[in-house]
PDB file of N, CA and C in Angstrom:
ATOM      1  N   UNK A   1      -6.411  11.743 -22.694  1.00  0.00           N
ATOM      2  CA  UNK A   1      -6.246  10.581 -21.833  1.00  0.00           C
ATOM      3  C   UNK A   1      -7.440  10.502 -20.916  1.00  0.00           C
ATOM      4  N   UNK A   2      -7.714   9.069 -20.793  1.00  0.00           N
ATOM      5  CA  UNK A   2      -8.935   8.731 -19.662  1.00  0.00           C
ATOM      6  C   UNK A   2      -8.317   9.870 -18.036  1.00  0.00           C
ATOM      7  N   UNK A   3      -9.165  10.356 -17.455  1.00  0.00           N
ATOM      8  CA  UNK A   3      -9.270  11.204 -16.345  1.00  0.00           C
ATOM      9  C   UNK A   3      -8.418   9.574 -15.464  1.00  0.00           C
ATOM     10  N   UNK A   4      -7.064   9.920 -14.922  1.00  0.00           N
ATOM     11  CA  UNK A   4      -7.134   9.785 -13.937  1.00  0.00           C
ATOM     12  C   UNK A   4      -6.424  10.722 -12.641  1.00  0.00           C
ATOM     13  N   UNK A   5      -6.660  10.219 -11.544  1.00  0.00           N
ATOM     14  CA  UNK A   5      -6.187  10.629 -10.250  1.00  0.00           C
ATOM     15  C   UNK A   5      -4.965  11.278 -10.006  1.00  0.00           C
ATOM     16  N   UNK A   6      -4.647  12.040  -9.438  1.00  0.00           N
ATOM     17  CA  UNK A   6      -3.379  12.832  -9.250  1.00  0.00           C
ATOM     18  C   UNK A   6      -2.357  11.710  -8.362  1.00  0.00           C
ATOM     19  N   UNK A   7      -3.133  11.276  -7.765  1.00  0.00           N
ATOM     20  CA  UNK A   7      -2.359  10.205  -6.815  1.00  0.00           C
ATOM     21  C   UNK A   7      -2.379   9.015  -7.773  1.00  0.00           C
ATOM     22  N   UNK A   8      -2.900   8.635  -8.434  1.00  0.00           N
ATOM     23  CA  UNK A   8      -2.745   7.645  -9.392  1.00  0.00           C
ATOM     24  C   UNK A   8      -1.729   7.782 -10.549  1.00  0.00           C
ATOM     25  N   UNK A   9      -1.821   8.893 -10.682  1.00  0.00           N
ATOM     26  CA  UNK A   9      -0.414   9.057 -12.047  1.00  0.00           C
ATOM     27  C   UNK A   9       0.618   9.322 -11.130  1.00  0.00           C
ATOM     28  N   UNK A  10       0.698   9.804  -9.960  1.00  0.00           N
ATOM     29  CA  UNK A  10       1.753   9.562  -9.187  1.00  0.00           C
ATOM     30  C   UNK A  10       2.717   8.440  -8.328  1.00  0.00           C
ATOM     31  N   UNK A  11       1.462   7.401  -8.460  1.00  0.00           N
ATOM     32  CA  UNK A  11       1.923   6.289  -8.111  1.00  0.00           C
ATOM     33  C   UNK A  11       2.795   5.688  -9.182  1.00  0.00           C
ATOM     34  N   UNK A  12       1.808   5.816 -10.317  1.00  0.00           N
ATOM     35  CA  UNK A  12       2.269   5.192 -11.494  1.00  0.00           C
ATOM     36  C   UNK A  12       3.788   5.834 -11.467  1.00  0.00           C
ATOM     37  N   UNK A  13       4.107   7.023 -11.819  1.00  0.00           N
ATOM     38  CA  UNK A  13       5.430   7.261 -12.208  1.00  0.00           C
ATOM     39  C   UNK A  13       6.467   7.377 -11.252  1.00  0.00           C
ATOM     40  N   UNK A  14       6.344   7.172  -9.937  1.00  0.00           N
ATOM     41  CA  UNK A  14       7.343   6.809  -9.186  1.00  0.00           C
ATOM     42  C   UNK A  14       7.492   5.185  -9.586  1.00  0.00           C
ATOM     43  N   UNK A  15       6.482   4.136  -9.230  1.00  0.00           N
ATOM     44  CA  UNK A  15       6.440   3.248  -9.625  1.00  0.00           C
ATOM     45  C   UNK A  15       7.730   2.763 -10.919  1.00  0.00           C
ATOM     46  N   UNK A  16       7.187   3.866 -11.999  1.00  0.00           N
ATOM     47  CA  UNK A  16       7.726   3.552 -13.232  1.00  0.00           C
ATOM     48  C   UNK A  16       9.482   4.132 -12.504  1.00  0.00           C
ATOM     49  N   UNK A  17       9.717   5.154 -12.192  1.00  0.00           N
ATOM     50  CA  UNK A  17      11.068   5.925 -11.979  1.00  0.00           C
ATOM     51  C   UNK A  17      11.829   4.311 -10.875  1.00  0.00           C
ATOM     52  N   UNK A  18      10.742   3.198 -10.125  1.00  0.00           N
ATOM     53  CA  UNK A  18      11.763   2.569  -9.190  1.00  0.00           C
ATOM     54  C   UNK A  18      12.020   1.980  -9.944  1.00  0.00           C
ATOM     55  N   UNK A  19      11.321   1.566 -10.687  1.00  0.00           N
ATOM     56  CA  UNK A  19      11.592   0.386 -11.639  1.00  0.00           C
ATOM     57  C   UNK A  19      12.914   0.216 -12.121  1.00  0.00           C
ATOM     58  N   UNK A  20      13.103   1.518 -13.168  1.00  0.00           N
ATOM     59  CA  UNK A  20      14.475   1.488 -14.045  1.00  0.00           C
ATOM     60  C   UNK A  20      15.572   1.751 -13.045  1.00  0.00           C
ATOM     61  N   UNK A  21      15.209   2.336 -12.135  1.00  0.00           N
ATOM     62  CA  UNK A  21      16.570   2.353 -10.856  1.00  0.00           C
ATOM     63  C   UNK A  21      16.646   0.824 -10.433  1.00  0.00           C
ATOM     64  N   UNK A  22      15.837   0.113 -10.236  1.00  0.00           N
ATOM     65  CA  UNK A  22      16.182  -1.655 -10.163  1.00  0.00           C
ATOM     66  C   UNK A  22      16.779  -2.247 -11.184  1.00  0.00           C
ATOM     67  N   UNK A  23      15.860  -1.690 -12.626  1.00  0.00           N
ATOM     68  CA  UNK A  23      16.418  -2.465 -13.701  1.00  0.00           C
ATOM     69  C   UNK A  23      18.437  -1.868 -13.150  1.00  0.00           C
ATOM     70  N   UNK A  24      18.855  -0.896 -13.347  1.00  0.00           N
ATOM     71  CA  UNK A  24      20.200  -0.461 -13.452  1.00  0.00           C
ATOM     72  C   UNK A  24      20.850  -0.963 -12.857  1.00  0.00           C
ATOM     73  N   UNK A  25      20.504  -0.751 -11.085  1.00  0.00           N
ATOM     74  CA  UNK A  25      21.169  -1.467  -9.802  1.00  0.00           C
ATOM     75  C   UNK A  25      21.372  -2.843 -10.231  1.00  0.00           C
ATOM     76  N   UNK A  26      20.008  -3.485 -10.719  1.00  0.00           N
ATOM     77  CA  UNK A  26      20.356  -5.168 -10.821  1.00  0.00           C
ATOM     78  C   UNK A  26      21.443  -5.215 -11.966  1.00  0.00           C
ATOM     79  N   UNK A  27      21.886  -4.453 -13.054  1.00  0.00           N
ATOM     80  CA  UNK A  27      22.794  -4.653 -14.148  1.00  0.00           C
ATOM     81  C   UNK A  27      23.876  -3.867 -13.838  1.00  0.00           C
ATOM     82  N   UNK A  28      24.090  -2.917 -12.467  1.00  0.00           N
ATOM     83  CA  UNK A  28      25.561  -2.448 -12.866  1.00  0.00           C
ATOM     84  C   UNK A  28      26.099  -3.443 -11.613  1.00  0.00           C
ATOM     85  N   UNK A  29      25.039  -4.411 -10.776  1.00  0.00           N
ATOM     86  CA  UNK A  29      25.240  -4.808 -10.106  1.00  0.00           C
ATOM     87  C   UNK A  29      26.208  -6.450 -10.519  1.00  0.00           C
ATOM     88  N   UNK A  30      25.796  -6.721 -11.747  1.00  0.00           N
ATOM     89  CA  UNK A  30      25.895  -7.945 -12.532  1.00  0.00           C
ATOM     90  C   UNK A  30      27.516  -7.315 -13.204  1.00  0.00           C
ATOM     91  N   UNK A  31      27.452  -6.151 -13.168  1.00  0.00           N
ATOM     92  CA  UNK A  31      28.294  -5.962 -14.254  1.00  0.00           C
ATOM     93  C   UNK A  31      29.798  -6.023 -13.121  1.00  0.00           C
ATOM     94  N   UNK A  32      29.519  -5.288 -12.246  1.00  0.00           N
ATOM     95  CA  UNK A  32      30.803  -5.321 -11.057  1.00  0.00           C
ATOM     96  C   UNK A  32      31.127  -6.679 -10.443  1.00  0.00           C
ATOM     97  N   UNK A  33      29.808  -7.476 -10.588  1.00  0.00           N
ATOM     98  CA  UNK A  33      30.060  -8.529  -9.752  1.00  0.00           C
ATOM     99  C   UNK A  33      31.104  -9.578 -10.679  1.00  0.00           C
ATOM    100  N   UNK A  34      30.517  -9.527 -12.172  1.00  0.00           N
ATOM    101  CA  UNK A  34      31.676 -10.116 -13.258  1.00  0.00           C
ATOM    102  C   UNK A  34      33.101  -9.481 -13.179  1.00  0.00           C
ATOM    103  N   UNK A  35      33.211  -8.007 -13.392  1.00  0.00           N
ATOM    104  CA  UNK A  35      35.023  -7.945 -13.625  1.00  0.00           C
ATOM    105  C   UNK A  35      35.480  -8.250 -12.033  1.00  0.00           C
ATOM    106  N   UNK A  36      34.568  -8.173 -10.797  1.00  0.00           N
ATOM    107  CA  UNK A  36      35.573  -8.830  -9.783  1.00  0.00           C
ATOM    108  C   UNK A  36      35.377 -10.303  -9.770  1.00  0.00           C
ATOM    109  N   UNK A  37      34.471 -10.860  -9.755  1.00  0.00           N
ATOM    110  CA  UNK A  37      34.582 -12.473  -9.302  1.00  0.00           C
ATOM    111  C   UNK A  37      34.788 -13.150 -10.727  1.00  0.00           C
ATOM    112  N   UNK A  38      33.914 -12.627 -11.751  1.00  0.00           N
ATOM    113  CA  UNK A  38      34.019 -13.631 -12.615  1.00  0.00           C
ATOM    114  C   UNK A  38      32.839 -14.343 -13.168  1.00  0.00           C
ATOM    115  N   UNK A  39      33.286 -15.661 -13.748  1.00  0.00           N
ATOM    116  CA  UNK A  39      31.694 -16.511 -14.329  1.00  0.00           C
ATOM    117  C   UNK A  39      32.397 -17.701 -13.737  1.00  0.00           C
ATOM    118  N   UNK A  40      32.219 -18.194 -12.480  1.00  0.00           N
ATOM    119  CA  UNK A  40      32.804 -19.153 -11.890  1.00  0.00           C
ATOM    120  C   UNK A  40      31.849 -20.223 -11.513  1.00  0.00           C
ATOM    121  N   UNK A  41      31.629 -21.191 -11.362  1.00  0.00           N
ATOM    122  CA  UNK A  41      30.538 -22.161 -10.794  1.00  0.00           C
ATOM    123  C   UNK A  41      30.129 -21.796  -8.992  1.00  0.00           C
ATOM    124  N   UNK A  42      30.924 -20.881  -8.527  1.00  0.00           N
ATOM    125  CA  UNK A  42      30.412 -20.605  -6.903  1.00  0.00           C
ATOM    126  C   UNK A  42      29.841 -18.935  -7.556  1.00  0.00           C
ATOM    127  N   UNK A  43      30.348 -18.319  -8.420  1.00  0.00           N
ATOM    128  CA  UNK A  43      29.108 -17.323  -8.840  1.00  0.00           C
ATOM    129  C   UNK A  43      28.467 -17.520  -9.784  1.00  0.00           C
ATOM    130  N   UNK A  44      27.989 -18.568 -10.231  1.00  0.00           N
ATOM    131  CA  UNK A  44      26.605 -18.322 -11.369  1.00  0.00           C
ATOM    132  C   UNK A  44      25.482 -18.324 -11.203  1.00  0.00           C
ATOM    133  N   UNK A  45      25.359 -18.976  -9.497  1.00  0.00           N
ATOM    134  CA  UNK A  45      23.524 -18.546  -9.059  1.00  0.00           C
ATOM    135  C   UNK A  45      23.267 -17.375  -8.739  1.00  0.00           C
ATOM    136  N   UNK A  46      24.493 -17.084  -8.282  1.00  0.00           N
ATOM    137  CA  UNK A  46      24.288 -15.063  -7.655  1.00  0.00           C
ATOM    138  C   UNK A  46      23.962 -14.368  -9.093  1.00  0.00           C
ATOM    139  N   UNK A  47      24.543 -14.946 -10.336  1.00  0.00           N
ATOM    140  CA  UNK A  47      24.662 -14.267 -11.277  1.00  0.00           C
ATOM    141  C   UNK A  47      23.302 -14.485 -12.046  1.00  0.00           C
ATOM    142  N   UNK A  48      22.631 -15.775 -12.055  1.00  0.00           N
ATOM    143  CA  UNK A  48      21.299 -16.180 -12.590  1.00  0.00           C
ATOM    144  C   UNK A  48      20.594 -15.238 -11.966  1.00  0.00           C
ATOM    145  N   UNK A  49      20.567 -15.025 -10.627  1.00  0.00           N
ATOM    146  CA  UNK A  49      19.679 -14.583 -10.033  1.00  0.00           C
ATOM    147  C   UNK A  49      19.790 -13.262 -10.302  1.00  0.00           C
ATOM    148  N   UNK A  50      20.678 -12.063 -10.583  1.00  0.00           N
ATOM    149  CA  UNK A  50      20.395 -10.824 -10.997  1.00  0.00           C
ATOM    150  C   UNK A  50      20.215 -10.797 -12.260  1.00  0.00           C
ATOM    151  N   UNK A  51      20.589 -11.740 -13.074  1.00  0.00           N
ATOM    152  CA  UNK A  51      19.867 -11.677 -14.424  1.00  0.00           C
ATOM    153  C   UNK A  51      18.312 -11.676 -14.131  1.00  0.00           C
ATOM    154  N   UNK A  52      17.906 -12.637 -13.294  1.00  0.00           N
ATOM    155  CA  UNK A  52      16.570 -12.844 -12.855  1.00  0.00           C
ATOM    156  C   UNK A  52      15.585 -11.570 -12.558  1.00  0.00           C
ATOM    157  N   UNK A  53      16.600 -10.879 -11.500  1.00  0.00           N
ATOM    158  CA  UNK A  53      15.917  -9.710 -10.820  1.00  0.00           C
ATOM    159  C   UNK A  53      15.418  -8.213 -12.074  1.00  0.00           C
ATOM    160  N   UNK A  54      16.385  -8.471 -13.244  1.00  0.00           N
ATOM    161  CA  UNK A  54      16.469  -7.691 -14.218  1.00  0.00           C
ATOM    162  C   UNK A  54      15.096  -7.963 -14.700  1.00  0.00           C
ATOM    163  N   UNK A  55      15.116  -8.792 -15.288  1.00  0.00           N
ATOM    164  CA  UNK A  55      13.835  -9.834 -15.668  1.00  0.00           C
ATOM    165  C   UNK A  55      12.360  -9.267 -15.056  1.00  0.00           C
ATOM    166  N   UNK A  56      12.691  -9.785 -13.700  1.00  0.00           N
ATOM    167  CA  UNK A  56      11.475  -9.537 -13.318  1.00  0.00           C
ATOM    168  C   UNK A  56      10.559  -7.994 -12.757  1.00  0.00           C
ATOM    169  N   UNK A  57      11.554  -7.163 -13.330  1.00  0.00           N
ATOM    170  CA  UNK A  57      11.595  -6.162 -13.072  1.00  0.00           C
ATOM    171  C   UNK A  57      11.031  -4.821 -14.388  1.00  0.00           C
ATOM    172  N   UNK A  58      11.759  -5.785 -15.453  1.00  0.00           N
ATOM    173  CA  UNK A  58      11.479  -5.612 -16.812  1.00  0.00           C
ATOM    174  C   UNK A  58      10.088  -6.136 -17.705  1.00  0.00           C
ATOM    175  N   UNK A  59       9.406  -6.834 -16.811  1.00  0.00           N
ATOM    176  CA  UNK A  59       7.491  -7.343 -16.993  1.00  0.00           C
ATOM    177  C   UNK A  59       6.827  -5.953 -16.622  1.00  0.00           C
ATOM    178  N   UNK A  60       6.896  -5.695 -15.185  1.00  0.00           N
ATOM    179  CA  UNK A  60       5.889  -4.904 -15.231  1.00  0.00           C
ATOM    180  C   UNK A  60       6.465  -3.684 -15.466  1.00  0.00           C
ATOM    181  N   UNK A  61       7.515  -3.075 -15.892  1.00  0.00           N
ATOM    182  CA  UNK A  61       7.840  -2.282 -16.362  1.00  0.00           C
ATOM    183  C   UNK A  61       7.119  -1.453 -17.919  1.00  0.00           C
ATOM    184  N   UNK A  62       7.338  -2.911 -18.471  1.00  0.00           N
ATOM    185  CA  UNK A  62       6.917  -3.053 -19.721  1.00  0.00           C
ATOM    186  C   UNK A  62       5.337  -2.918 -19.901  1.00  0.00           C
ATOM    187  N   UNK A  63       4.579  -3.386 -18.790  1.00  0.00           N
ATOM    188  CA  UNK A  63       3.137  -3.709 -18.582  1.00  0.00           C
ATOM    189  C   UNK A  63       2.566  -2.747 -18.276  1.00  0.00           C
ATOM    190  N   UNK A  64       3.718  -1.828 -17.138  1.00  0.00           N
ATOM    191  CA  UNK A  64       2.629  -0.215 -16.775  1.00  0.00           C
ATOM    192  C   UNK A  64       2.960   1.000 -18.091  1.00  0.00           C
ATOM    193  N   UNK A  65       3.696   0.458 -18.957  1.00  0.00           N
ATOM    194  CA  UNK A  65       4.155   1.422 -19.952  1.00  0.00           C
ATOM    195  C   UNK A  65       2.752   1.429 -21.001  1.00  0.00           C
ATOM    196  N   UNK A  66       2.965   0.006 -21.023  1.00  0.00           N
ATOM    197  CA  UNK A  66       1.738  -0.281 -22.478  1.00  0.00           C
ATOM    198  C   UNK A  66       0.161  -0.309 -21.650  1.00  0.00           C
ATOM    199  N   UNK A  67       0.121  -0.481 -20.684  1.00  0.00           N
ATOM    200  CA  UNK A  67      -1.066  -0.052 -20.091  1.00  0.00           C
ATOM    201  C   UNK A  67      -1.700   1.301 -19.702  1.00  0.00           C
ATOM    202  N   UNK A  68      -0.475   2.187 -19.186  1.00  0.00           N
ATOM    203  CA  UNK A  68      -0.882   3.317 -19.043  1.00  0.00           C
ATOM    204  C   UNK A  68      -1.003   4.292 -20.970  1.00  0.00           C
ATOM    205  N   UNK A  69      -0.430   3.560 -21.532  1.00  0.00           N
ATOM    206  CA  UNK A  69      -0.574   3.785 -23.378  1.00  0.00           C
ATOM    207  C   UNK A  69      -2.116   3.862 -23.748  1.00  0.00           C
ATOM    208  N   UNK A  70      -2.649   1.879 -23.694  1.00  0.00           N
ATOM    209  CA  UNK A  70      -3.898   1.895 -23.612  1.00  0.00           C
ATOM    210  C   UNK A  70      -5.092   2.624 -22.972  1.00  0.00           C
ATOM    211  N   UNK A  71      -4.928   3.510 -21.443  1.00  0.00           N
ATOM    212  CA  UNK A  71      -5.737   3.877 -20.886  1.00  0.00           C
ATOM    213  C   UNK A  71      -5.534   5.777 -21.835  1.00  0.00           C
ATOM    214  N   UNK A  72      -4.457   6.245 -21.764  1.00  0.00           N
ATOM    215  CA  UNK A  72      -4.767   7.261 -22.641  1.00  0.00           C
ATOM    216  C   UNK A  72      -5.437   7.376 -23.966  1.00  0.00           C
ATOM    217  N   UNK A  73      -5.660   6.375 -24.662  1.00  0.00           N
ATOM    218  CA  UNK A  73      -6.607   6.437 -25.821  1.00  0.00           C
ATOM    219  C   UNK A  73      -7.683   6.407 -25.713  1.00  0.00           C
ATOM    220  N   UNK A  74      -8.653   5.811 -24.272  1.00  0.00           N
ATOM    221  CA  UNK A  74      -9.533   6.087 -24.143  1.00  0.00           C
ATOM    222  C   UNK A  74     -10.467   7.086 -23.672  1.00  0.00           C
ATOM    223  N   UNK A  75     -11.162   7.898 -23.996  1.00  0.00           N
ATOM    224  CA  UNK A  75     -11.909   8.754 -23.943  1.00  0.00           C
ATOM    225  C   UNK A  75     -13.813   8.825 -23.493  1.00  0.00           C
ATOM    226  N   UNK A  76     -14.299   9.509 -22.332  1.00  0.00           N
ATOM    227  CA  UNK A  76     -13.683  10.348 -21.943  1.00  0.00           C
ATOM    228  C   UNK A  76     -13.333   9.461 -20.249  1.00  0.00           C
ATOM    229  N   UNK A  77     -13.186   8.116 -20.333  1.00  0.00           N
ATOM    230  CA  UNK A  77     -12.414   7.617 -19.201  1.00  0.00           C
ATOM    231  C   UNK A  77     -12.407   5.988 -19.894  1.00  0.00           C
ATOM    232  N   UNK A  78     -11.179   5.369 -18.795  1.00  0.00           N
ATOM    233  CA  UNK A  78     -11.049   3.874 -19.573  1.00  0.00           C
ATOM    234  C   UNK A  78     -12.654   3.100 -18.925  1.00  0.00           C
ATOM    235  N   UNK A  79     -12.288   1.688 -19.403  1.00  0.00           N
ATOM    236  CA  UNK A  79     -13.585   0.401 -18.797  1.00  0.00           C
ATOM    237  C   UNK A  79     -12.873   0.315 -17.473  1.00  0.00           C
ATOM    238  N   UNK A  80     -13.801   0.065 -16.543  1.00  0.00           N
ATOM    239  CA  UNK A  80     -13.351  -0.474 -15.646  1.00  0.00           C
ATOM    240  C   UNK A  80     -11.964  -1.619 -15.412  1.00  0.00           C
ATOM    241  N   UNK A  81     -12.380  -2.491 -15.951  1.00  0.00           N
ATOM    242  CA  UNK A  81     -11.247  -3.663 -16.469  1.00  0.00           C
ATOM    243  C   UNK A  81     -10.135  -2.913 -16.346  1.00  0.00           C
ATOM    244  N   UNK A  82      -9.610  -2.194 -17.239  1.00  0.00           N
ATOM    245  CA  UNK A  82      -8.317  -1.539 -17.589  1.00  0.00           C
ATOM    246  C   UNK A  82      -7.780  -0.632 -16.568  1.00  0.00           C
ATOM    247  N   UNK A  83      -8.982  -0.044 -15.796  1.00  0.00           N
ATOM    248  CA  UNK A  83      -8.280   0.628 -14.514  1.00  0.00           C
ATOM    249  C   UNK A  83      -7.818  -0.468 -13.308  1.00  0.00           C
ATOM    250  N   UNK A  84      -8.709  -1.418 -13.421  1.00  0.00           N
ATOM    251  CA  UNK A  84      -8.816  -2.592 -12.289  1.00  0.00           C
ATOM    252  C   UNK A  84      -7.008  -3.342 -12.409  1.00  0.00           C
ATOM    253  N   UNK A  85      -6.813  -3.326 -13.836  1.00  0.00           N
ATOM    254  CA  UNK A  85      -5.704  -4.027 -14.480  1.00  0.00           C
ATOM    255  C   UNK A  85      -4.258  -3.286 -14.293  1.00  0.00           C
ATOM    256  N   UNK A  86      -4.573  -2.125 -14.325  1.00  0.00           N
ATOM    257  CA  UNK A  86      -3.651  -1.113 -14.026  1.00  0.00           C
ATOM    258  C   UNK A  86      -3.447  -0.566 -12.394  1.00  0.00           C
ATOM    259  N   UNK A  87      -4.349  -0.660 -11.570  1.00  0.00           N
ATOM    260  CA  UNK A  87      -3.686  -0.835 -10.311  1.00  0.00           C
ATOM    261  C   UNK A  87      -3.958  -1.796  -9.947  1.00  0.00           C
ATOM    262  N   UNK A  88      -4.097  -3.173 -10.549  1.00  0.00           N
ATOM    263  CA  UNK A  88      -3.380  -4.462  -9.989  1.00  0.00           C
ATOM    264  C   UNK A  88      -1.690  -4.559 -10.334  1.00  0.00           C
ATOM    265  N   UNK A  89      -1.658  -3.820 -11.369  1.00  0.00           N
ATOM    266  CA  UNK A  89       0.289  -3.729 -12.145  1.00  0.00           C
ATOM    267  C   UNK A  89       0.453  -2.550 -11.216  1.00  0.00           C
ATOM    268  N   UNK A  90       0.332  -1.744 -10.888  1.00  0.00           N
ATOM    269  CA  UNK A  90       0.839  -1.008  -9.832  1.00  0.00           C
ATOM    270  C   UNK A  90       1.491  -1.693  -8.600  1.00  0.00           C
ATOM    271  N   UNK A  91       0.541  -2.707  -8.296  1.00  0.00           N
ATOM    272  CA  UNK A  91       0.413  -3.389  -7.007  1.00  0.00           C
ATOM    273  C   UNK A  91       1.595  -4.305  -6.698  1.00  0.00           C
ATOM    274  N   UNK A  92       1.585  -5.202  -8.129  1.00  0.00           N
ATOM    275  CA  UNK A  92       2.332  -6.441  -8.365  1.00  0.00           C
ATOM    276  C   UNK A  92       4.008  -5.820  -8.688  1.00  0.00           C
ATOM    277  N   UNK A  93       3.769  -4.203  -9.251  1.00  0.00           N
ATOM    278  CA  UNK A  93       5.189  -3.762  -9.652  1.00  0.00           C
ATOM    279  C   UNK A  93       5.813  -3.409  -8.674  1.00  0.00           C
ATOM    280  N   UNK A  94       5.025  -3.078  -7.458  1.00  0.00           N
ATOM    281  CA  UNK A  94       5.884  -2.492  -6.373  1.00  0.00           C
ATOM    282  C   UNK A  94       6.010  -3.803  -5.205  1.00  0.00           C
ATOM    283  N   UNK A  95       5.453  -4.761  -5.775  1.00  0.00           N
ATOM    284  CA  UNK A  95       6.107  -6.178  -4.976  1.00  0.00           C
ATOM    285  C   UNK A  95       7.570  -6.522  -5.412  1.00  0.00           C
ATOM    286  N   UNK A  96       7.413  -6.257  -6.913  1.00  0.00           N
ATOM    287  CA  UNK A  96       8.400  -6.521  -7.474  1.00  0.00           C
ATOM    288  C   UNK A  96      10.053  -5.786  -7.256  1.00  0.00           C
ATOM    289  N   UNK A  97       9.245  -4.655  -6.905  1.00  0.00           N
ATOM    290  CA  UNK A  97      10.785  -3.721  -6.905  1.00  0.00           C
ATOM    291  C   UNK A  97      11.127  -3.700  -5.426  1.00  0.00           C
ATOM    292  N   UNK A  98      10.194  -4.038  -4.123  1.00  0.00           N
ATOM    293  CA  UNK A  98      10.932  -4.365  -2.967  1.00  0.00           C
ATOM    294  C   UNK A  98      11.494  -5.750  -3.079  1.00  0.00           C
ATOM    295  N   UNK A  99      10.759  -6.657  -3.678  1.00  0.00           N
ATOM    296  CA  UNK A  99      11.852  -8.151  -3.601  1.00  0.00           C
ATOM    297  C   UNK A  99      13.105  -8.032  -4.307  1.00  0.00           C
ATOM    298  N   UNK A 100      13.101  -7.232  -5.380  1.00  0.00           N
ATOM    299  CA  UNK A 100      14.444  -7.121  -6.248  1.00  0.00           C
ATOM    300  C   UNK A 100      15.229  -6.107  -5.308  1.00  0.00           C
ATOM    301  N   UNK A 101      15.067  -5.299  -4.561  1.00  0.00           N
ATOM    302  CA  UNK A 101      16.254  -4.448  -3.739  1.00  0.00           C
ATOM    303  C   UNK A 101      16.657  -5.298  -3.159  1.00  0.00           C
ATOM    304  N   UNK A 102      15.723  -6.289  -2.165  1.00  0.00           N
ATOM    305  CA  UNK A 102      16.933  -7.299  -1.478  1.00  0.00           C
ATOM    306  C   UNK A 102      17.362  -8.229  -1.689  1.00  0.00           C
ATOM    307  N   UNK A 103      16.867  -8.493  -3.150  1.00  0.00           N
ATOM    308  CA  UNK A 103      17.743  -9.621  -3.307  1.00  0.00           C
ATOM    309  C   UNK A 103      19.116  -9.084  -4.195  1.00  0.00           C
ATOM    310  N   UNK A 104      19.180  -7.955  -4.633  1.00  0.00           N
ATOM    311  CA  UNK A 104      20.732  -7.437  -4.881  1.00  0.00           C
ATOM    312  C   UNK A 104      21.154  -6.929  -4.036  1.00  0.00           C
ATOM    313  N   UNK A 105      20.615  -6.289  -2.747  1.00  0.00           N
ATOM    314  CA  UNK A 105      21.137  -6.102  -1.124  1.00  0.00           C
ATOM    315  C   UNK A 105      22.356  -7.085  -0.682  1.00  0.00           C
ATOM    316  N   UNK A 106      21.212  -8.070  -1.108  1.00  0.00           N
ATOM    317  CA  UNK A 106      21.740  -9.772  -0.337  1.00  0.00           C
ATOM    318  C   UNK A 106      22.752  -9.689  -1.246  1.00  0.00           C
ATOM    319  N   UNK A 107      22.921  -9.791  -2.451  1.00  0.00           N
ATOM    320  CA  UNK A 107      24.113 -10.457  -3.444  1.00  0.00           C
ATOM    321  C   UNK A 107      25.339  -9.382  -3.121  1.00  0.00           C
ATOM    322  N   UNK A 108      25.013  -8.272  -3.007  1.00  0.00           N
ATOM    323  CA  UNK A 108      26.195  -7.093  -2.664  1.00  0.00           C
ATOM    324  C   UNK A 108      26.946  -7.273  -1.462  1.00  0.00           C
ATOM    325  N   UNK A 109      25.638  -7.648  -0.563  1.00  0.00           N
ATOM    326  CA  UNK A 109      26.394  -7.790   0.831  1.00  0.00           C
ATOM    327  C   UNK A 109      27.165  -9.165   0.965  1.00  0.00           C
ATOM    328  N   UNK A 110      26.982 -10.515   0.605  1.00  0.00           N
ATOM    329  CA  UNK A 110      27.505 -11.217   0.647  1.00  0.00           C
ATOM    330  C   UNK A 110      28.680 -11.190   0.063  1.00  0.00           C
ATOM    331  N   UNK A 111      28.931 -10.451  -1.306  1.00  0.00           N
ATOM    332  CA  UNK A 111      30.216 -11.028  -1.808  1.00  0.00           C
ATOM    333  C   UNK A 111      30.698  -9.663  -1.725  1.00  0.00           C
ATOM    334  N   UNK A 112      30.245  -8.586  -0.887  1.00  0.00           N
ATOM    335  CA  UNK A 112      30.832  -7.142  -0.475  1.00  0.00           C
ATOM    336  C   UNK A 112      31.646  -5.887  -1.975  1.00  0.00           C
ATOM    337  N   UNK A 113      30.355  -6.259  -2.230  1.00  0.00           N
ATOM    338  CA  UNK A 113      30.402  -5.280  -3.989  1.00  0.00           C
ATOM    339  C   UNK A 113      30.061  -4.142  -3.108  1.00  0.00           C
TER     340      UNK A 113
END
């Protein structure tokens, strides 16, 4: 694998470890919120919206997986580009996983899951 940083593969895999703890939270969150409320027209935006949070959670998930893939094949370090690309998905993933905590915060606390 291209040389990187100790703090860089560390970012990366916490990064990667919040991720799937969002992906879960947002789906066991979907999943409780159905056997109590239901698929009702006063819950289907709460419900779009953690489908949503799943979603958006599941891009860069997917993006630091196959990116940090690509940068290990290169030898004996990646192009610039690909490092530049990879902590911009660092960057954008951990936007991602503080907006998705509160917005299933918000959906829990409101309907008190």
């Amino acid at each position: 694998m291209a040389k990187l940083s100790e703090q860089t593969l560390s970012s990366l895999f916490d990064l990667q470890r919040k991720l799937v703890i969002g992906i879960d939270s947002a789906t066991a969150s979907e999943a409780d919120f159905l056997a109590q409320f239901g698929e009702t027209d006063a819950t289907l935006s709460d419900l779009d919206q953690l489908q949503n949070v799943r979603l958006r959670l599941t891009d860069p998930y997917s993006r630091l997986c196959t990116l940090l893939l690509r940068v290990a094949e290169f030898q004996p370090i990646a192009p610039a580009v690909m490092l530049n690309l990879l902590a911009q998905t660092i960057e954008e993933g951990q936007a991602a996983v503080d907006a998705a905590q509160a917005s299933v915060l918000e959906i829990r606390r409101d309907w008190d899951l």
